[in-house]
Every structure is written in structure tokens, then in C-alpha cells.
N, C-alpha and C. Protein backbone atom coordinates (compact mmCIF):
# COMPACT_ATOMS: atom_id res chain seq x y z
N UNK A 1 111.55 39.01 115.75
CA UNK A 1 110.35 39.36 116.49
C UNK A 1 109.29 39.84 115.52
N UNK A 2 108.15 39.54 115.75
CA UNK A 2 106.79 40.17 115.01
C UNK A 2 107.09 41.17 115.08
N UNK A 3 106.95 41.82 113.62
CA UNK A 3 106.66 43.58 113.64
C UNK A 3 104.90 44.03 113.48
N UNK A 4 103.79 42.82 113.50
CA UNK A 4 102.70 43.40 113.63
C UNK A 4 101.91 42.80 114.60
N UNK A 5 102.51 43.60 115.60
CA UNK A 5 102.04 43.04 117.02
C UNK A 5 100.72 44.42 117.22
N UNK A 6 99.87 43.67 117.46
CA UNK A 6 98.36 44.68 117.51
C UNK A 6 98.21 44.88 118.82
N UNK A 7 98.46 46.48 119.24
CA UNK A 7 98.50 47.01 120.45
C UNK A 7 97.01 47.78 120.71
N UNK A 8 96.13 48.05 119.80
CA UNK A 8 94.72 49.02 119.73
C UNK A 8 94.58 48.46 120.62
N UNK A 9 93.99 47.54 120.99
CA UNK A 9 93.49 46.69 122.49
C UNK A 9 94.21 46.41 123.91
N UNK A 10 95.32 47.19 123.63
CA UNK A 10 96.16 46.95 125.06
C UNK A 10 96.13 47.80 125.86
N UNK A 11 96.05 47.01 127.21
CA UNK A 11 95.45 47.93 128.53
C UNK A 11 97.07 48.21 129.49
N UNK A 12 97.32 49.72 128.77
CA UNK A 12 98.42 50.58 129.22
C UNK A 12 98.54 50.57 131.01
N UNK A 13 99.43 50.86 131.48
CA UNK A 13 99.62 50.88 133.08
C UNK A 13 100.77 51.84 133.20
N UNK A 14 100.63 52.74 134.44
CA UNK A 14 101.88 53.32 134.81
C UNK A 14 102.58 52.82 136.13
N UNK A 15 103.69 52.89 136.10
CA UNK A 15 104.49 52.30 137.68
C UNK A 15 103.88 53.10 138.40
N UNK A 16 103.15 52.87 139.64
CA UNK A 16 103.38 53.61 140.83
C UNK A 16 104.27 54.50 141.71
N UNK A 17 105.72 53.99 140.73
CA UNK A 17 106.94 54.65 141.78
C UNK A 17 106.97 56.03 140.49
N UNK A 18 106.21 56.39 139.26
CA UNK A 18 105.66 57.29 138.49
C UNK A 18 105.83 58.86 139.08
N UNK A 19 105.19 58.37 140.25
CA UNK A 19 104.27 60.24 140.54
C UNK A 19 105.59 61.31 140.68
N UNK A 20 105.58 62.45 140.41
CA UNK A 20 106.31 63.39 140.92
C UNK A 20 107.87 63.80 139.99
N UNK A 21 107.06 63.59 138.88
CA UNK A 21 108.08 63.34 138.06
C UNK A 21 108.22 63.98 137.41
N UNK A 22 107.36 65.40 136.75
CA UNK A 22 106.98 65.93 136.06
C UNK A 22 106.91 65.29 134.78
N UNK A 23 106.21 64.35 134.76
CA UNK A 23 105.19 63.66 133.70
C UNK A 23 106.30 62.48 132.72
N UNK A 24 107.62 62.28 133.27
CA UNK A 24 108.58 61.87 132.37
C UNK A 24 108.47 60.19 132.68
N UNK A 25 107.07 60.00 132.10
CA UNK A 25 107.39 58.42 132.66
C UNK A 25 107.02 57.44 131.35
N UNK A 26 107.02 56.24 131.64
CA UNK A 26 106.55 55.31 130.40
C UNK A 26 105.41 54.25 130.91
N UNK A 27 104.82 53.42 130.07
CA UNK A 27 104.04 52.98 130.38
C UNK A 27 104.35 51.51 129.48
N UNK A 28 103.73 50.53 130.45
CA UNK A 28 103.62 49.01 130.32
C UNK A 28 102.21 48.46 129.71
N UNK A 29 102.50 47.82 128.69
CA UNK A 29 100.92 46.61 128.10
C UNK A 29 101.24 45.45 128.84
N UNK A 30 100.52 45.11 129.82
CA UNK A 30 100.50 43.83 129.75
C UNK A 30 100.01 42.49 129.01
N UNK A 31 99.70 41.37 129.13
CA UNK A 31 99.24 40.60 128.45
C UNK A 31 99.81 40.16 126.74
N UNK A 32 101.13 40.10 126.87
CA UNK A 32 101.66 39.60 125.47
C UNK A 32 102.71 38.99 125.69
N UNK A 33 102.72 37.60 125.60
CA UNK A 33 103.48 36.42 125.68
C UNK A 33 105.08 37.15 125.06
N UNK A 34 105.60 36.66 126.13
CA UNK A 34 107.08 37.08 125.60
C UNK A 34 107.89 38.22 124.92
N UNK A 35 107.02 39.18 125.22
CA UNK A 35 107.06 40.65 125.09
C UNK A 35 106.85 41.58 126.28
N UNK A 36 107.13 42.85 126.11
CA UNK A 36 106.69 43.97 126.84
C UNK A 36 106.62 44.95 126.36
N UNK A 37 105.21 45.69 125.56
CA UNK A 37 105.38 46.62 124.91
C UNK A 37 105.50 48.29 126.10
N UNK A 38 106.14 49.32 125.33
CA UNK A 38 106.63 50.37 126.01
C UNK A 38 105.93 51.68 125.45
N UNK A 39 105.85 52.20 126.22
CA UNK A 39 105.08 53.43 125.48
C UNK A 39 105.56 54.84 127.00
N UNK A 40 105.96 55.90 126.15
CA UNK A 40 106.16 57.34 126.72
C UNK A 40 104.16 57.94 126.87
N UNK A 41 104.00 58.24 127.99
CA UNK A 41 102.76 58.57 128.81
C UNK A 41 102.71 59.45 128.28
N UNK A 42 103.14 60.81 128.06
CA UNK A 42 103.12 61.92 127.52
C UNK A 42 102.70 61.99 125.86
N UNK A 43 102.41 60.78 125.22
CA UNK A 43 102.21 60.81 124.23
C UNK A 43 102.07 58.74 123.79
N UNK A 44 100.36 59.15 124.47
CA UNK A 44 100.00 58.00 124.09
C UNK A 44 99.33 57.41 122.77
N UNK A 45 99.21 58.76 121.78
CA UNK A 45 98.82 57.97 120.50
C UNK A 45 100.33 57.88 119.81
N UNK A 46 101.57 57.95 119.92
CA UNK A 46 102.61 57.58 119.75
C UNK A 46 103.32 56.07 119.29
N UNK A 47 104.44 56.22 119.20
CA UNK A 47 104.95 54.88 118.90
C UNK A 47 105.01 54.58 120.30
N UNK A 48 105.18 52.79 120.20
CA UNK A 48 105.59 52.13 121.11
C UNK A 48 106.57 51.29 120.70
N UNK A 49 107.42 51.11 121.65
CA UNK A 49 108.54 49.95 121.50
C UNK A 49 108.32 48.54 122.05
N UNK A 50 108.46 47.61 121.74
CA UNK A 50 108.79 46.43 121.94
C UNK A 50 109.56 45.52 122.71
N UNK A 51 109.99 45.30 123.95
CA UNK A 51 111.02 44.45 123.94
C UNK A 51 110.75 43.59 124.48
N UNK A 52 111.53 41.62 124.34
CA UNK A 52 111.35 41.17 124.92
C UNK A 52 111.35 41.09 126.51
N UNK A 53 111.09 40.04 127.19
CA UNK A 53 110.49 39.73 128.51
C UNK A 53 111.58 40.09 129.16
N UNK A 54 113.21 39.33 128.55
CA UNK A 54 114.54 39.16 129.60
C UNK A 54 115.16 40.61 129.22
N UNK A 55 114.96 41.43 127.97
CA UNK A 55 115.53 42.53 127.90
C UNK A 55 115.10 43.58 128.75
N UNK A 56 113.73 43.69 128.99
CA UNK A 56 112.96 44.51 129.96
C UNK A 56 113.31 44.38 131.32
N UNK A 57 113.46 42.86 131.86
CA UNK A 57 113.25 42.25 133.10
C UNK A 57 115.26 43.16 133.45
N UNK A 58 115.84 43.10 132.36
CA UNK A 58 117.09 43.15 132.88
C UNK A 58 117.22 44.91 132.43
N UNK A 59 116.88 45.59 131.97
CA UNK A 59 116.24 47.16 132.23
C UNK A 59 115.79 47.69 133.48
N UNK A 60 114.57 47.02 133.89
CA UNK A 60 114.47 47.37 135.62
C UNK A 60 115.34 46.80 136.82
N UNK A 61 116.00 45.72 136.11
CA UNK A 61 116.51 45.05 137.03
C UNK A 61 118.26 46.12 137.23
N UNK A 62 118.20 46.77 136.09
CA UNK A 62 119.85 48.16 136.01
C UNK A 62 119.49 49.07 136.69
N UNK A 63 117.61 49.39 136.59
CA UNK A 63 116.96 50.88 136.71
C UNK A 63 117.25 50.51 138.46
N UNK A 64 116.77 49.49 139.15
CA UNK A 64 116.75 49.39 140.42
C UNK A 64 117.90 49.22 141.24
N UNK A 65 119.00 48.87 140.00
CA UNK A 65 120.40 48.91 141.00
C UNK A 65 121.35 50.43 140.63
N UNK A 66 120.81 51.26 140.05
CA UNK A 66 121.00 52.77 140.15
C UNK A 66 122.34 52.33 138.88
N UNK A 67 121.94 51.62 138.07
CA UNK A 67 123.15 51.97 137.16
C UNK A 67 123.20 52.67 136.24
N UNK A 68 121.83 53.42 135.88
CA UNK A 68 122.01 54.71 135.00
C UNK A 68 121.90 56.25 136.09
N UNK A 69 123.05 56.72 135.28
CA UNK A 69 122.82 58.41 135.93
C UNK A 69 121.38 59.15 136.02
N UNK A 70 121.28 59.57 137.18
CA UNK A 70 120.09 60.68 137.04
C UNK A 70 120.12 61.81 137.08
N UNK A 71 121.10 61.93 136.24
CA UNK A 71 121.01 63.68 135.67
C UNK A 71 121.64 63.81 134.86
């Protein structure tokens, strides 16, 4: 994978299902072919991570079938 993927221009988003969280959320770039860059909200001049499309897609797709602990 590219390690100089230029994020200065990427327009950050938070999930909606976000609120009430006490601030522990991450945030999505859209617009990059075969990627999904990641970024912690709480610290947006920070690093961001990278992952592809099917690694992400299959991240929410664990997050929504409750297969990580929440607590």
C-alpha cells in the first residue's frame, strides 16, 4: 500500500451512531479509491491509519454483529 497517501485535503466525517459517547469515536475520509483512511476525533491533527476498503468493510461489518466486547 502507498505510504504517501496525502490526507491535508480530506473531508473527515463522524458516524452518526457517534453521539453520547463521551467523545471516544473515530472518524472516516472519504473519497480514496480503495482505501479508508481512520482518524481518532479527539485528536485530529494526529496520525491516521489506513486501511483497505474489505478490511474496514469487514471491521464494521464485526462492530455490527457485536463481536467485540464493550467493556
Amino acid at each position: 500500500m502507498k505510504n504517501d497517501l496525502d490526507l491535508s485535503t480530506a473531508s473527515w466525517r463522524k458516524s452518526t451512531y457517534s453521539g453520547g459517547n463521551d467523545g471516544n469515536c473515530i472518524e472516516v475520509a472519504d473519497g480514496f479509491t480503495g482505501v479508508v483512511p481512520v482518524r481518532d476525533s479527539k485528536d485530529p491533527a494526529g496520525p491516521a491509519l489506513v486501511f483497505t476498503t474489505d478490511a474496514f468493510a469487514a471491521f464494521v461489518g464485526a462492530v455490527a454483529a457485536g463481536e467485540f466486547p464493550t467493556a
